[in-house]
N, C-alpha and C. Protein backbone atom coordinates (compact mmCIF):
# COMPACT_ATOMS: atom_id res chain seq x y z
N UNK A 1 -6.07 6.23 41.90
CA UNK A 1 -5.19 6.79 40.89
C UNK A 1 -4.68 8.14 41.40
N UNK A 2 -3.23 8.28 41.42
CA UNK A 2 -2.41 9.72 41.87
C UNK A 2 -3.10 10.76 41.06
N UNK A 3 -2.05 11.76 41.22
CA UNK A 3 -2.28 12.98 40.44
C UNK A 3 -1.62 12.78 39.21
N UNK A 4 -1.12 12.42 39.18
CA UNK A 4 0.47 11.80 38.24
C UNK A 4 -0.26 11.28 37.14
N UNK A 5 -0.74 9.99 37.87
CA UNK A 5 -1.64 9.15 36.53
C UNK A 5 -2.53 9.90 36.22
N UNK A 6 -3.35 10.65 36.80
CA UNK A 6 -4.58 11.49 36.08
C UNK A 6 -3.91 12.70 35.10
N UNK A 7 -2.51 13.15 35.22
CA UNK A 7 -2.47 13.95 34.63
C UNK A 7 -2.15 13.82 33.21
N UNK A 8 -1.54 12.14 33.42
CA UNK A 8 -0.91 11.38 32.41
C UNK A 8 -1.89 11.04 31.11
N UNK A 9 -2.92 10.54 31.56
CA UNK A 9 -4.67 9.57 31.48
C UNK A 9 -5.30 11.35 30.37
N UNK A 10 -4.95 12.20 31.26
CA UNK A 10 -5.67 13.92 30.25
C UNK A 10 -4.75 13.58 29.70
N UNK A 11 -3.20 13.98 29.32
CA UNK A 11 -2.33 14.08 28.16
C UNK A 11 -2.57 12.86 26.66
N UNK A 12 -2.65 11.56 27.55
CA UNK A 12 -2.60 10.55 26.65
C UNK A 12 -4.58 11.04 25.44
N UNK A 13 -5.21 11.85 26.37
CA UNK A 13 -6.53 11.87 25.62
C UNK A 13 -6.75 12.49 24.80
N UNK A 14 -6.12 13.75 25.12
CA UNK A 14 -5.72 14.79 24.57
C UNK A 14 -4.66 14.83 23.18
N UNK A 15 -3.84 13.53 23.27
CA UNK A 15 -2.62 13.74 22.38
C UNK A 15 -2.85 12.53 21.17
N UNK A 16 -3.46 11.56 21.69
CA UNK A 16 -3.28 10.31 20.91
C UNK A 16 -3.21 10.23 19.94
N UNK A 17 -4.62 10.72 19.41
CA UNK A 17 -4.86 10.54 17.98
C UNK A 17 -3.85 11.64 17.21
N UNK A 18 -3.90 12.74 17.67
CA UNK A 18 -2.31 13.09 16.57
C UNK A 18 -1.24 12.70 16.52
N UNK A 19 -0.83 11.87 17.67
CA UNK A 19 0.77 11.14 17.62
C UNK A 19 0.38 9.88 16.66
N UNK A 20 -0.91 9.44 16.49
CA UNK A 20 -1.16 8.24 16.04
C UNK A 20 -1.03 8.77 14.53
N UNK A 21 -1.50 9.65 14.06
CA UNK A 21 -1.24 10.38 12.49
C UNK A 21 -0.14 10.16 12.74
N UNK A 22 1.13 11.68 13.78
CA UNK A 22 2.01 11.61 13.14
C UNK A 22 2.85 10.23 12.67
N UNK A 23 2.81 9.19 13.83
CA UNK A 23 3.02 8.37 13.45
C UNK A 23 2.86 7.41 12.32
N UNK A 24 1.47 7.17 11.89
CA UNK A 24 1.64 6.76 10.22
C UNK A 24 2.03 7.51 9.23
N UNK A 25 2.34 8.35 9.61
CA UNK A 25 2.90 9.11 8.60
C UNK A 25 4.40 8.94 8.22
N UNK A 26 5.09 8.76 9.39
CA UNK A 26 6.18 8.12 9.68
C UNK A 26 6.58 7.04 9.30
N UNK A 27 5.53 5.97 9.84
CA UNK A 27 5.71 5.18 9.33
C UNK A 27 5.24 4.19 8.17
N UNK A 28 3.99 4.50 8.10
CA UNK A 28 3.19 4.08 6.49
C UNK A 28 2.33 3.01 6.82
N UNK A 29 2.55 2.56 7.96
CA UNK A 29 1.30 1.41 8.46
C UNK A 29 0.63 1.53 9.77
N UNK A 30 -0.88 1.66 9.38
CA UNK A 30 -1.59 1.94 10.94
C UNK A 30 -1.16 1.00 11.93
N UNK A 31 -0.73 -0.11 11.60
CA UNK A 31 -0.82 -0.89 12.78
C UNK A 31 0.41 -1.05 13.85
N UNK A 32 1.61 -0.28 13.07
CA UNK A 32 2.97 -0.27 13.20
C UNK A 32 3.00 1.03 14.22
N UNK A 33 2.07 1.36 13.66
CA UNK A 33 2.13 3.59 14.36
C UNK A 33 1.11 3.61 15.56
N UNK A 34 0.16 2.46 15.61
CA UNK A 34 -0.11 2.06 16.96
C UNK A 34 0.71 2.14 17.75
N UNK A 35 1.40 1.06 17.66
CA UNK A 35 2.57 -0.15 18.38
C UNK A 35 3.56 0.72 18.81
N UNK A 36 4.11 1.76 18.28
CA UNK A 36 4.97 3.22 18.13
C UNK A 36 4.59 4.09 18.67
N UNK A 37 3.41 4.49 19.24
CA UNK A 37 2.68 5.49 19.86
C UNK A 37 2.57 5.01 21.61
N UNK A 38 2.05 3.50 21.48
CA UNK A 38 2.70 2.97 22.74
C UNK A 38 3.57 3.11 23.48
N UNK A 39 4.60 2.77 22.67
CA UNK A 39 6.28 2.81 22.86
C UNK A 39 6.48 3.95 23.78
N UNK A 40 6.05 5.06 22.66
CA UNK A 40 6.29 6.68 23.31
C UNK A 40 5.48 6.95 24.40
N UNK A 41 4.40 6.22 24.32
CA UNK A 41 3.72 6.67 25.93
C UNK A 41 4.22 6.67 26.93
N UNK A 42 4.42 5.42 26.70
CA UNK A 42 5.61 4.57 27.56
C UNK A 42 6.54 5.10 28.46
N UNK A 43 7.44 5.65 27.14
CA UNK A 43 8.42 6.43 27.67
C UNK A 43 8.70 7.68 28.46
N UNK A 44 7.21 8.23 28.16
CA UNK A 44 6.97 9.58 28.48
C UNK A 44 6.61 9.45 29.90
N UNK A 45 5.79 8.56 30.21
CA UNK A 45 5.37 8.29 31.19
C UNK A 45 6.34 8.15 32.28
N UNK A 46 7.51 6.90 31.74
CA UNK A 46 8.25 6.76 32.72
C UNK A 46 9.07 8.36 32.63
N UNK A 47 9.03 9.25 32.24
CA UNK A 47 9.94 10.43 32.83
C UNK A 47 9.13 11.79 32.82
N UNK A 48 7.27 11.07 33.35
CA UNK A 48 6.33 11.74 33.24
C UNK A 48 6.48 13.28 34.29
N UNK A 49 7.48 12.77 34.94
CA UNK A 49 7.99 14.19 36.61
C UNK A 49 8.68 14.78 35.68
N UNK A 50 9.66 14.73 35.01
CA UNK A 50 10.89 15.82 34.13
C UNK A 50 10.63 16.19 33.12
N UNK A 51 9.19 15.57 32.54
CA UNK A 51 8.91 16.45 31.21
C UNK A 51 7.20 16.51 31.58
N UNK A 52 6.71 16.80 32.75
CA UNK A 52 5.24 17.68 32.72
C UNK A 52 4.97 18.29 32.15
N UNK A 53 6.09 19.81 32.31
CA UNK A 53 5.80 20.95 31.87
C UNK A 53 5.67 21.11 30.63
N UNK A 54 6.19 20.18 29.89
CA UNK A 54 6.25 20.29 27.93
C UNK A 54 5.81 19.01 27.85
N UNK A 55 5.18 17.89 28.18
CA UNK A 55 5.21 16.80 27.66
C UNK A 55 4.92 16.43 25.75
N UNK A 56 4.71 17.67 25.07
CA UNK A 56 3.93 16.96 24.11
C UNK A 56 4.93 16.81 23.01
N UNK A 57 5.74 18.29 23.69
CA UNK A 57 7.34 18.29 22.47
C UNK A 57 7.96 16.99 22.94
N UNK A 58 7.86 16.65 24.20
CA UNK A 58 8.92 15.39 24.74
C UNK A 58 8.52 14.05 24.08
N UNK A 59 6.86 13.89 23.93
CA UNK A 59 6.14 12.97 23.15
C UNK A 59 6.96 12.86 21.95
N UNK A 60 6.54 14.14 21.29
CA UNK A 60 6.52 14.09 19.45
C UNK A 60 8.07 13.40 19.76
N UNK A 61 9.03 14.17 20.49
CA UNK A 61 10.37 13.62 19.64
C UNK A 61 10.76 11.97 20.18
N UNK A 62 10.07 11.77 21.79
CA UNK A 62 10.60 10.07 21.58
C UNK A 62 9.80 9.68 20.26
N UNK A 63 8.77 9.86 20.23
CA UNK A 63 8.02 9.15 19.03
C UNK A 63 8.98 8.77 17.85
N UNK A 64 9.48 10.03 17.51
CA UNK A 64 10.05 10.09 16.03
C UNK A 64 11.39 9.23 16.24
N UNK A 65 12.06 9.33 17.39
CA UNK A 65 13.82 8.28 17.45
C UNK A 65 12.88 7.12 18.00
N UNK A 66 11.43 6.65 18.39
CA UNK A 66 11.10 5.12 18.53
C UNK A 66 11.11 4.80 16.69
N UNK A 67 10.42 5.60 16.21
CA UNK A 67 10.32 5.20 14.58
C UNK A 67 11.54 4.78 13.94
N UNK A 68 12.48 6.28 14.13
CA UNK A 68 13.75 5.69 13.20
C UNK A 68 14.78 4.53 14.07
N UNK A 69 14.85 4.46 15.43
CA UNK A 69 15.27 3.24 16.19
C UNK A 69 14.75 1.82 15.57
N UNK A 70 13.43 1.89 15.36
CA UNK A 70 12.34 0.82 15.16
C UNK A 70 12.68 0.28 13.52
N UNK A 71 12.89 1.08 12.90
CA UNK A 71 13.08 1.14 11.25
C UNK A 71 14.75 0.44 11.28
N UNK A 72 15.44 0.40 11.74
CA UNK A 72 16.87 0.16 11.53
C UNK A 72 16.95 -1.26 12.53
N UNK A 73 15.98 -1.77 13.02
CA UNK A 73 16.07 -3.06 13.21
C UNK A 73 15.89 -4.25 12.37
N UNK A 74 16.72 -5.34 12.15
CA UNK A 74 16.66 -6.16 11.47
C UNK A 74 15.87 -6.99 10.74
N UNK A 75 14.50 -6.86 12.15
CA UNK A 75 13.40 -7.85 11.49
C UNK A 75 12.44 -7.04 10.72
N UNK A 76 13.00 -5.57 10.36
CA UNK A 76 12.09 -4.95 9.72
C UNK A 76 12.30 -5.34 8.49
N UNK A 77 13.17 -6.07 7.88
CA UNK A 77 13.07 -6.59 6.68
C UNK A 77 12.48 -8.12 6.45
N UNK A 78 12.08 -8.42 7.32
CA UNK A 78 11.16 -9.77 6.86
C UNK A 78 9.89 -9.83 6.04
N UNK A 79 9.75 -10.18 5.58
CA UNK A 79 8.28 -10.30 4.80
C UNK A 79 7.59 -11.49 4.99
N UNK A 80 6.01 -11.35 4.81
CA UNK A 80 5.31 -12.53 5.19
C UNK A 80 5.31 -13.61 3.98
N UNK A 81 5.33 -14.91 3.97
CA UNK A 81 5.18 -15.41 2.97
C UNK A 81 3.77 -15.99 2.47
N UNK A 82 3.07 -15.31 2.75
CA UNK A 82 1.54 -15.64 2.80
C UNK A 82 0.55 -14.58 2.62
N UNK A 83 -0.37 -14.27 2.10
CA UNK A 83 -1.43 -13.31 2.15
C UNK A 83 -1.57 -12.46 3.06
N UNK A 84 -2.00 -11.16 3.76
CA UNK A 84 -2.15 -10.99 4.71
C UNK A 84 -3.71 -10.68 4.75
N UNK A 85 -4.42 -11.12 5.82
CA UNK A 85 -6.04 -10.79 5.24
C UNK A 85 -6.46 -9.38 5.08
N UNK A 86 -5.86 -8.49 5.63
CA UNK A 86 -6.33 -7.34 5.18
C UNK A 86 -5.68 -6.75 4.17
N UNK A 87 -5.09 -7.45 3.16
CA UNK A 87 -3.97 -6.96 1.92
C UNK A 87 -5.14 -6.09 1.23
N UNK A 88 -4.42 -5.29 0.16
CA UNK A 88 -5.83 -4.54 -0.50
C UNK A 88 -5.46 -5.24 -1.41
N UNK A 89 -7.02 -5.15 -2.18
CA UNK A 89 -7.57 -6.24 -2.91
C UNK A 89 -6.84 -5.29 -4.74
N UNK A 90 -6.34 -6.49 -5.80
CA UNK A 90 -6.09 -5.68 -6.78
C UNK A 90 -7.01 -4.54 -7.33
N UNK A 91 -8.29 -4.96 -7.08
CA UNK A 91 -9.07 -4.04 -7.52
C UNK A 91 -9.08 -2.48 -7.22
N UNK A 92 -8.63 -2.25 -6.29
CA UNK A 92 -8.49 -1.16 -5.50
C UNK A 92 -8.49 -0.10 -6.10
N UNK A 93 -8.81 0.92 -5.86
CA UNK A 93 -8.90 2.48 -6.68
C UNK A 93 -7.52 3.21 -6.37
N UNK A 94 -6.29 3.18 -7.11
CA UNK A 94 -5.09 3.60 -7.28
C UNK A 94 -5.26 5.07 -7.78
N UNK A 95 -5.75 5.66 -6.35
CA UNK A 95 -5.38 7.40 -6.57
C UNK A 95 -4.38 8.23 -6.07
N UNK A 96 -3.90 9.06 -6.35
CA UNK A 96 -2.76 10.42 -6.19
C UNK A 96 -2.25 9.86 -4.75
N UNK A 97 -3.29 9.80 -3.37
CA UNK A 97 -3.12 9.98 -1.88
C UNK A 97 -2.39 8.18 -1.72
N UNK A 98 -3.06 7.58 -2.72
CA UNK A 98 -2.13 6.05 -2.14
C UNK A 98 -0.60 6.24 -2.73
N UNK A 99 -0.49 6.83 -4.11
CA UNK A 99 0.99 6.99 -4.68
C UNK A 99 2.03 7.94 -3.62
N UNK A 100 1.10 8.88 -2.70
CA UNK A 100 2.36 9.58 -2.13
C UNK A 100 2.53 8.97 -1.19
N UNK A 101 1.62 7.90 -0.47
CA UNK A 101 1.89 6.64 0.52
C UNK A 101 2.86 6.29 0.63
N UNK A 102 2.92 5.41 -0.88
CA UNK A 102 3.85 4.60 -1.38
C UNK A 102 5.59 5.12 -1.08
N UNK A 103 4.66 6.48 -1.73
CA UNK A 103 6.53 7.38 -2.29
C UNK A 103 6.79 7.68 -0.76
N UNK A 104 6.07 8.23 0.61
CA UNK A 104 6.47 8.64 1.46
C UNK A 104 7.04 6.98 2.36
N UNK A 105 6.81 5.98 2.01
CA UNK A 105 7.28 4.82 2.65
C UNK A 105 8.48 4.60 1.83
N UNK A 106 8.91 5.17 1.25
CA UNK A 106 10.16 4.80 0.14
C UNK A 106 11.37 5.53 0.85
N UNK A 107 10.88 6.54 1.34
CA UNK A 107 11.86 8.03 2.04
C UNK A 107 12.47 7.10 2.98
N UNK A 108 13.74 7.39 3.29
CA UNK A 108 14.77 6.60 4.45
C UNK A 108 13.81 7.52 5.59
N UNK A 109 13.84 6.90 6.74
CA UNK A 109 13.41 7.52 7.61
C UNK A 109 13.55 8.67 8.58
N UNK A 110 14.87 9.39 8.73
CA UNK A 110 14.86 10.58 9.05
C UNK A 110 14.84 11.49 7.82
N UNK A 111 14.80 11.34 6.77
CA UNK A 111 14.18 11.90 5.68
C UNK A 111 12.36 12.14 5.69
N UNK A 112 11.80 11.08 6.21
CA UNK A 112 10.38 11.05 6.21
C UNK A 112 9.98 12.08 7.57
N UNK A 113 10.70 11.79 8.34
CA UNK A 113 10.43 12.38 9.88
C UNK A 113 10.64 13.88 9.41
N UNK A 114 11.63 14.06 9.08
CA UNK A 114 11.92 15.75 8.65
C UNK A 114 11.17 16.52 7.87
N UNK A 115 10.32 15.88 6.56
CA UNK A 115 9.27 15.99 6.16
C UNK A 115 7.55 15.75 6.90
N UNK A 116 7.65 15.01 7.53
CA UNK A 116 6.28 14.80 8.15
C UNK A 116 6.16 16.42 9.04
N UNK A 117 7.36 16.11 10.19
CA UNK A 117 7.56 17.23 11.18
C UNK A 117 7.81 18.52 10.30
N UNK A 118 8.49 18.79 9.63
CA UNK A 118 7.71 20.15 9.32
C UNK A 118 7.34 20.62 8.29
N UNK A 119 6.47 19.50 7.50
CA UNK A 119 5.48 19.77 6.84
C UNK A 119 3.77 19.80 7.65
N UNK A 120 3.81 17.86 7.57
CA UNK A 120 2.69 17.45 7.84
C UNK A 120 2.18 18.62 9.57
N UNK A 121 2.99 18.04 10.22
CA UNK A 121 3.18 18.93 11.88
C UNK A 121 3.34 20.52 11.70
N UNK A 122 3.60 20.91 10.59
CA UNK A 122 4.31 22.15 10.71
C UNK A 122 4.63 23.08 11.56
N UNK A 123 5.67 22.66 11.66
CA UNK A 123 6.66 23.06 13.23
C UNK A 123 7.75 23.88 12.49
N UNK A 124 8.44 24.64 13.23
CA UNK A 124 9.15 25.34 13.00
C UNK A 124 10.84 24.78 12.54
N UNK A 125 11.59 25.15 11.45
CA UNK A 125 12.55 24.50 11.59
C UNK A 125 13.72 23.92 12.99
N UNK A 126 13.74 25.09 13.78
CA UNK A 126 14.30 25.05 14.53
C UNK A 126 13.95 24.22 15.39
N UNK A 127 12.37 23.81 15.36
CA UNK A 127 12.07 22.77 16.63
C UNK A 127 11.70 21.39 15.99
N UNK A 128 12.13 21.44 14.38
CA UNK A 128 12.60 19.63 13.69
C UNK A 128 13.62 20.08 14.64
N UNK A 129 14.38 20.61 14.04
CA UNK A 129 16.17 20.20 14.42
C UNK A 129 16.43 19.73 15.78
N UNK A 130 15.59 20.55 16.84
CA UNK A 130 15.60 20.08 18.38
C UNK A 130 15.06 18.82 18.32
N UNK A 131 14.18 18.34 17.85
CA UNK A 131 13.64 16.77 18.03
C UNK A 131 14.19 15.69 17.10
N UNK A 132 15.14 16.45 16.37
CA UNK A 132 15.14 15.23 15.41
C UNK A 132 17.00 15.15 16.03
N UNK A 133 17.24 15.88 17.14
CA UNK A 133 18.79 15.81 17.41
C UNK A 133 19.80 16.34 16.50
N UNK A 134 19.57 17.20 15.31
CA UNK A 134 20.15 17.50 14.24
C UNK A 134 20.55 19.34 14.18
N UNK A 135 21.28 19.56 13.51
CA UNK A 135 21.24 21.33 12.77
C UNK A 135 19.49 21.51 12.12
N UNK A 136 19.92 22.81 12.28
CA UNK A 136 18.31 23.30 10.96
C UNK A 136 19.32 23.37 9.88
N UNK A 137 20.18 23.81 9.50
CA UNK A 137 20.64 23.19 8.05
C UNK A 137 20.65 21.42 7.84
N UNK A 138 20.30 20.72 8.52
CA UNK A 138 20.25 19.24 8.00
C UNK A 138 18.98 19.33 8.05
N UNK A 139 18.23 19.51 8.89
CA UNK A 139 16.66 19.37 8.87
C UNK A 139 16.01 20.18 7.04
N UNK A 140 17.45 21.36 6.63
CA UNK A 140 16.57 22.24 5.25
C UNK A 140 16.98 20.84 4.51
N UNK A 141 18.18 20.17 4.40
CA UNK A 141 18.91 19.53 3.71
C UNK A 141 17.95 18.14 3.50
N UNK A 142 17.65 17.83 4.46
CA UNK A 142 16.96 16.39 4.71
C UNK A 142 15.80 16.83 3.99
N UNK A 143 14.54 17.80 4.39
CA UNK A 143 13.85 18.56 3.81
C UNK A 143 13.87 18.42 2.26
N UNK A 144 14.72 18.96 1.51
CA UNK A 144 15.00 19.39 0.73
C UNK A 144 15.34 17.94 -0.69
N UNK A 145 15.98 17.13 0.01
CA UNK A 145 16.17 16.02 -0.04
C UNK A 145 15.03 14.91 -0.66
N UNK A 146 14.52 14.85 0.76
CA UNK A 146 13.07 14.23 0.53
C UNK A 146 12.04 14.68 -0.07
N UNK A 147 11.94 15.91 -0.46
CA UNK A 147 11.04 17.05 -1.46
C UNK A 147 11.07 16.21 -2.85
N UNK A 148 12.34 16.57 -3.45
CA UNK A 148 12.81 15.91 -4.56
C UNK A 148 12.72 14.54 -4.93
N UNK A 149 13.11 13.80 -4.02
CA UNK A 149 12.82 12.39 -3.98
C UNK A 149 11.31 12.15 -4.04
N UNK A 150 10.47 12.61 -3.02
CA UNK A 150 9.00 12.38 -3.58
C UNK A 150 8.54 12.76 -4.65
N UNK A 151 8.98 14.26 -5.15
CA UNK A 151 8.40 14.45 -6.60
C UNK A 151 9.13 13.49 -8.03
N UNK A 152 10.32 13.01 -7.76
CA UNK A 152 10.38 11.49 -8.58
C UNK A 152 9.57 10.60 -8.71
N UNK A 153 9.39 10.37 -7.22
CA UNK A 153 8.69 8.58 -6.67
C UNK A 153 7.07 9.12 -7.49
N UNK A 154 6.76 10.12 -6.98
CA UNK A 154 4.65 10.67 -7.14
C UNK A 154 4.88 10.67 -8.88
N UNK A 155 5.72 11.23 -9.34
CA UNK A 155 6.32 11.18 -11.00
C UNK A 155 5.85 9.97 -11.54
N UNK A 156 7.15 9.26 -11.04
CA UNK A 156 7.31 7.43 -11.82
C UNK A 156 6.15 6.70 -11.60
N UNK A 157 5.18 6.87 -10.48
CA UNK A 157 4.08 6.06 -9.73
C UNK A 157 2.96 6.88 -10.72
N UNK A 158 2.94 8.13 -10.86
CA UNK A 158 1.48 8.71 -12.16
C UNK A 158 2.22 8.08 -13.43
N UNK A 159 2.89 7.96 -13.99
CA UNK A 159 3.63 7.96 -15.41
C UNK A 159 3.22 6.04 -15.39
N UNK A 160 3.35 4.94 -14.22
CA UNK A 160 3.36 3.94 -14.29
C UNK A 160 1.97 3.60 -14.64
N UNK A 161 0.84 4.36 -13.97
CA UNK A 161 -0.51 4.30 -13.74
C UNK A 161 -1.23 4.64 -15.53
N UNK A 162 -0.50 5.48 -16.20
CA UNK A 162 -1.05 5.78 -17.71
C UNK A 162 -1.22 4.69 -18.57
């Protein structure tokens, strides 16, 4: 193994499990934010010589355009017509952290990204706007946006639960 791959092999050890958050967060299913975290390795890897020196900002932002790329594909609207075995069971304990789940999977997705990144990540506006390809006035806007919209969705989802 080069230097290259070993340096790659520390980053990926070092980084995973928070790209793997940010990623469900993004996207609302562990198994999806796997599959998405891959992607970005991936990518990083292949342009592992031109982004050494920063790899992790270069990470976070393929991550976030694999998500919203990934989200605007077609078969993301299929549904299974069958059980899935790990469905949660009705019984389930319906608290506060599953309703903002819900409400944060509801957010269009560079709405969610703009919120995750600089909330959940809390990053600086200026460095959403660099990763998300946008102004920091769209990143306050999107922000701002999706703020409101969740305190509806977390609203209607406690008010449904009474």
């Amino acid at each position: 193994m080069g230097d290259r791959d070993l340096e790659f092999a520390a980053f990926v050890d070092a980084n995973a499990a928070r790209l793997r958050r940010t990623a469900y967060l993004l996207c609302g299913d562990w198994h999806r934010a796997e599959d998405l975290v891959q992607v970005a390795f991936l990518k990083v890897y292949k342009s592992w010589s031109k982004v050494a020196a920063s790899p992790l900002g270069y990470a976070m932002q393929t991550l976030t355009n694999t998500v919203i790329d990934e989200s605007r594909r077609f078969w993301r609207n299929e549904r299974p017509t069958y059980p899935l075995p790990d469905a949660v069971s009705a019984s389930y304990d319906q608290d506060a952290s599953m309703d903002l789940r819900r409400a944060m999977a509801a957010l269009p997705p560079r709405q969610r990204a703009a919120i995750v990144l600089r909330y959940w990540e809390d990053l600086p506006i200026a460095e959403v706007a660099r990763l998300l390809d946008c102004t920091e006035g769209t990143v306050k806007s999107q922000c701002a946006k999706g703020l409101a919209a969740l305190r509806g969705l977390v609203a209607d989802q406690l008010e449904g639960h009474r």
